[in-house]
Protein backbone atom coordinates (compact mmCIF):
# COMPACT_ATOMS: atom_id res chain seq x y z
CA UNK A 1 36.30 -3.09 -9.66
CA UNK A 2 32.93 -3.23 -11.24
CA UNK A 3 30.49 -4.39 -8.85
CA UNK A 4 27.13 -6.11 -9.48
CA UNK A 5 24.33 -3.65 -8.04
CA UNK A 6 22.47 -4.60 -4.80
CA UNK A 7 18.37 -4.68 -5.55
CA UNK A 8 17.99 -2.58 -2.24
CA UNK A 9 20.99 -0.26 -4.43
CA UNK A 10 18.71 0.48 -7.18
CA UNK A 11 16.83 3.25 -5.85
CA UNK A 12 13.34 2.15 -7.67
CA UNK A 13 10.22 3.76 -7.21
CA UNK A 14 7.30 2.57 -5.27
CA UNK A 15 4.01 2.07 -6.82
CA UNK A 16 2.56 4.82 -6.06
CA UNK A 17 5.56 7.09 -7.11
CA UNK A 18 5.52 5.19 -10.56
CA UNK A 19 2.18 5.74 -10.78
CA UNK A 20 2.64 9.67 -9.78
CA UNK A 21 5.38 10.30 -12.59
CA UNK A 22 5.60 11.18 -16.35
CA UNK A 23 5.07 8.59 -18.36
CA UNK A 24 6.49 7.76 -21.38
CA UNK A 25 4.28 8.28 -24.39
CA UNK A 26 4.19 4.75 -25.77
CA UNK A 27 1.31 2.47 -25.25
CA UNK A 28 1.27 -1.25 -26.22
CA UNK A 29 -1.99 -3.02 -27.34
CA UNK A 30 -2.02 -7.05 -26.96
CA UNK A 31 -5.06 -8.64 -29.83
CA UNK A 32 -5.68 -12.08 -29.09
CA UNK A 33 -2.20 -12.87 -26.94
CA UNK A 34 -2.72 -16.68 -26.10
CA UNK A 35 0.82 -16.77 -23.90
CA UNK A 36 -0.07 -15.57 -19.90
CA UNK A 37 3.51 -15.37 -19.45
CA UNK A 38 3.96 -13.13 -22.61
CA UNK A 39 1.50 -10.98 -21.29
CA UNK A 40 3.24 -11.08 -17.99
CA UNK A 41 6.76 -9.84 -19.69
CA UNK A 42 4.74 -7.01 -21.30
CA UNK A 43 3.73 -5.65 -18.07
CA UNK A 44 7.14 -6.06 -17.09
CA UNK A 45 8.74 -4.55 -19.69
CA UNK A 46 6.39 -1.60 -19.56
CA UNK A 47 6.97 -0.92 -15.96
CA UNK A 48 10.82 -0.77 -17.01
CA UNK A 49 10.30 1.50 -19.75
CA UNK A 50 7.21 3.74 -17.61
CA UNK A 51 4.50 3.29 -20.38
CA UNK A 52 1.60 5.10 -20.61
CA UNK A 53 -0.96 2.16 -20.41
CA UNK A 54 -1.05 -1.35 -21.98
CA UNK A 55 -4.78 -2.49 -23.38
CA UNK A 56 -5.74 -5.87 -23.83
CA UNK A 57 -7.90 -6.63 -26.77
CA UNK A 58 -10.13 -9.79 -27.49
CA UNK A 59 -9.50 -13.00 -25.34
CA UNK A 60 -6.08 -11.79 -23.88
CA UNK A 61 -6.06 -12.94 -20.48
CA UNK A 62 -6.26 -10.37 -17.69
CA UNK A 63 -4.72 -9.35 -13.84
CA UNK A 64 -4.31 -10.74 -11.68
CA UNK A 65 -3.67 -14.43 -12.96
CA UNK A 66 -1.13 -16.55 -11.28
CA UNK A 67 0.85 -17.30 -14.72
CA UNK A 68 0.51 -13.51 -15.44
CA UNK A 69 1.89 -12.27 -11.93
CA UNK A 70 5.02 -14.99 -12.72
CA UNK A 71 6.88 -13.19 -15.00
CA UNK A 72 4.91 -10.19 -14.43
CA UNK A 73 6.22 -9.83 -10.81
CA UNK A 74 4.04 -7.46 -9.62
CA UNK A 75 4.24 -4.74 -12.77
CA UNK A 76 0.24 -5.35 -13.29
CA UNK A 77 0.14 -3.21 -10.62
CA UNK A 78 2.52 -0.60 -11.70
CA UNK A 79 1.27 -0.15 -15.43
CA UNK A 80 -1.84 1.04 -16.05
CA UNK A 81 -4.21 -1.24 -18.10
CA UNK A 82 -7.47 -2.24 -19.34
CA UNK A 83 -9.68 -4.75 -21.32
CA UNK A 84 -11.33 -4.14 -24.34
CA UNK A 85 -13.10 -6.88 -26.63
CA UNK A 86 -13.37 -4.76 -29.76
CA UNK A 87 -9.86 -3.64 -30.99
CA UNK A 88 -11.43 -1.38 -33.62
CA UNK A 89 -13.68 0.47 -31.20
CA UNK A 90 -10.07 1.40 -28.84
CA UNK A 91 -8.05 1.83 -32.41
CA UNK A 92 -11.00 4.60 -33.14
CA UNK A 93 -10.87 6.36 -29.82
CA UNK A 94 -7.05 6.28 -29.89
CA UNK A 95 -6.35 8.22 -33.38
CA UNK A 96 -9.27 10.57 -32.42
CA UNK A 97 -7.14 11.51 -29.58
CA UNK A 98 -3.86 11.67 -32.59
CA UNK A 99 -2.67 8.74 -30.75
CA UNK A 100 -0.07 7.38 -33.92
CA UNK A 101 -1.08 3.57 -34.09
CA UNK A 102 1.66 1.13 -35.38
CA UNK A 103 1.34 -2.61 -36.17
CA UNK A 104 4.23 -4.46 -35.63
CA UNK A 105 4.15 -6.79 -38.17
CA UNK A 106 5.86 -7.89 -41.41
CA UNK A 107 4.30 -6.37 -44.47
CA UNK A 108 5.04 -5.07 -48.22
CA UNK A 109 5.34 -1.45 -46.49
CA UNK A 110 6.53 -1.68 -43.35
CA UNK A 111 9.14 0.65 -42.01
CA UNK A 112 12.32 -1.10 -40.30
CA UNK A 113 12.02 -0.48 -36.76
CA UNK A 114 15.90 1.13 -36.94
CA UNK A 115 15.00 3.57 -39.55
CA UNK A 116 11.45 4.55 -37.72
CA UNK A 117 11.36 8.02 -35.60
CA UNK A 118 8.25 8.68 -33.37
CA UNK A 119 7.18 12.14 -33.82
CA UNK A 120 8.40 14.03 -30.19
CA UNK A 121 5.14 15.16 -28.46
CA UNK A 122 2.88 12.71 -30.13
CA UNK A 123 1.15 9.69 -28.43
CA UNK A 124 2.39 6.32 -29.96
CA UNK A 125 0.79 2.81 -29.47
CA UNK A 126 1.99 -0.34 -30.16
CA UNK A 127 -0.12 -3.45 -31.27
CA UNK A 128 1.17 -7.34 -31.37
CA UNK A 129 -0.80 -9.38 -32.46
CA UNK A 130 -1.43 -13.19 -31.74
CA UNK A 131 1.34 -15.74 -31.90
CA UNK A 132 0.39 -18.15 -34.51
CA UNK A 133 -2.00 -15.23 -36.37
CA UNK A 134 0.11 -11.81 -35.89
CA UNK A 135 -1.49 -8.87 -36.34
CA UNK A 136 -5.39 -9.08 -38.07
CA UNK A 137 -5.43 -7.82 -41.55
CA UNK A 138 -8.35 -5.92 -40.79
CA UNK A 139 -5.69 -4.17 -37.89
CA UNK A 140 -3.30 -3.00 -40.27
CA UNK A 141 -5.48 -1.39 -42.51
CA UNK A 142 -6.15 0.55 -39.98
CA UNK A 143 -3.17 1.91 -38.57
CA UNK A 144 -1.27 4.30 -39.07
CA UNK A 145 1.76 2.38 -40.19
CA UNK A 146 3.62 -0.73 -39.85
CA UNK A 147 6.96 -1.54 -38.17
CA UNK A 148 8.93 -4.38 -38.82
CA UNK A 149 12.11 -5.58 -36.28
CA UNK A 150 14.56 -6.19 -39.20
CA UNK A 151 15.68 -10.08 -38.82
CA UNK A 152 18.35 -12.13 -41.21
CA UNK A 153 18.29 -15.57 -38.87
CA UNK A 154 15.50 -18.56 -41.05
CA UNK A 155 12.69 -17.92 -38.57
CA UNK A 156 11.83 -14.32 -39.63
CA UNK A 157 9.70 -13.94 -36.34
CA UNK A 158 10.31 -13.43 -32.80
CA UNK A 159 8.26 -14.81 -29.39
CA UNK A 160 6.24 -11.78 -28.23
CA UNK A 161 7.67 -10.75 -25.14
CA UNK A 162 11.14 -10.41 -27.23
CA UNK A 163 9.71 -7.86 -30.00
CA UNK A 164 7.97 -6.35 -27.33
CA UNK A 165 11.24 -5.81 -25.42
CA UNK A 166 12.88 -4.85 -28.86
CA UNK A 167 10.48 -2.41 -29.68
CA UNK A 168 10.10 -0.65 -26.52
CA UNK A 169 13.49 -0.23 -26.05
CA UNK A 170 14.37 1.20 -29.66
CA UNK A 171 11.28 3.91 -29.43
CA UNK A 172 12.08 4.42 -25.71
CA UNK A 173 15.55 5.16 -27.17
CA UNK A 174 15.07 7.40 -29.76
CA UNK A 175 12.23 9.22 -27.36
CA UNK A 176 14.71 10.40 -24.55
CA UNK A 177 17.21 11.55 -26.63
């Protein structure tokens, strides 16, 4: 019989033991994220995939906030983070440390996320960009490339939290194996 998995079954790592092991070399950059609770899922998703750090640019809203901590559910705590108003001063400091930056946006030269490899043993970061806006022009130029989550539904854009998830998991993916 297949049986559903107990949470005290699931062997997970304290804090402070998530906080004392390898990360994965992906970090994810929120510009101008409106949605507390999509900011929330990001830490959460993070903490599942053991990110490296998650910045928050502009007027993303910050820990601890009760909407974040909702879907969050504690992962604020867990992922390592910080604020920073000026996205082009963190994009600088990032590719001077050969961090590969990525928007994740839909552009004339974006790669498909499924045909995308991170380059084993280099740094990659992550940026989404706000809801209604996406990802700033300006951004783009600036990074090192643009990923796009291939989509064939009418919409041609998914809520945040979902690419995020999407994204994560495909690099997360390809990383480990």
């Amino acid at each position: 019989m297949n049986k559903k998995t107990l949470n005290n079954e699931l062997e997970r790592l304290t804090v402070e033991e998530f906080k004392a092991e390898k990360k994965t070399p992906l970090i994810v950059i929120l510009d101008n994220i409106r949605s507390l609770a999509n900011i929330g899922s990001v830490f959460r998703t993070g903490d599942a995939f053991r990110i490296e750090k998650v910045y928050l640019c502009g007027y993303t809203a910050q820990p601890p906030h009760r909407e974040i901590q909702k879907t969050a559910l504690g992962a604020s705590k867990s992922v390592a983070w910080e604020h920073r108003e000026d996205i082009f001063g963190l994009m600088d400091e990032l590719l001077n440390e050969r961090v590969e930056i990525y928007s994740i946006e839909q552009t004339s030269d974006a790669i498909m996320l499924n045909d995308f490899e991170p380059k084993k043993g280099t740094r990659t970061a992550v940026i989404f960009g706000n809801e209604v806006q996406g990802v700033q022009q300006e951004v783009i130029d600036k990074s090192t490339g643009v990923i796009e989550i291939p989509q064939i539904g009418t919409k041609h854009s998914l809520n945040i939290s979902v690419s995020n998830g999407v994204v994560l998991w495909d690099l997360y993916a390809k990383l480990i194996k």
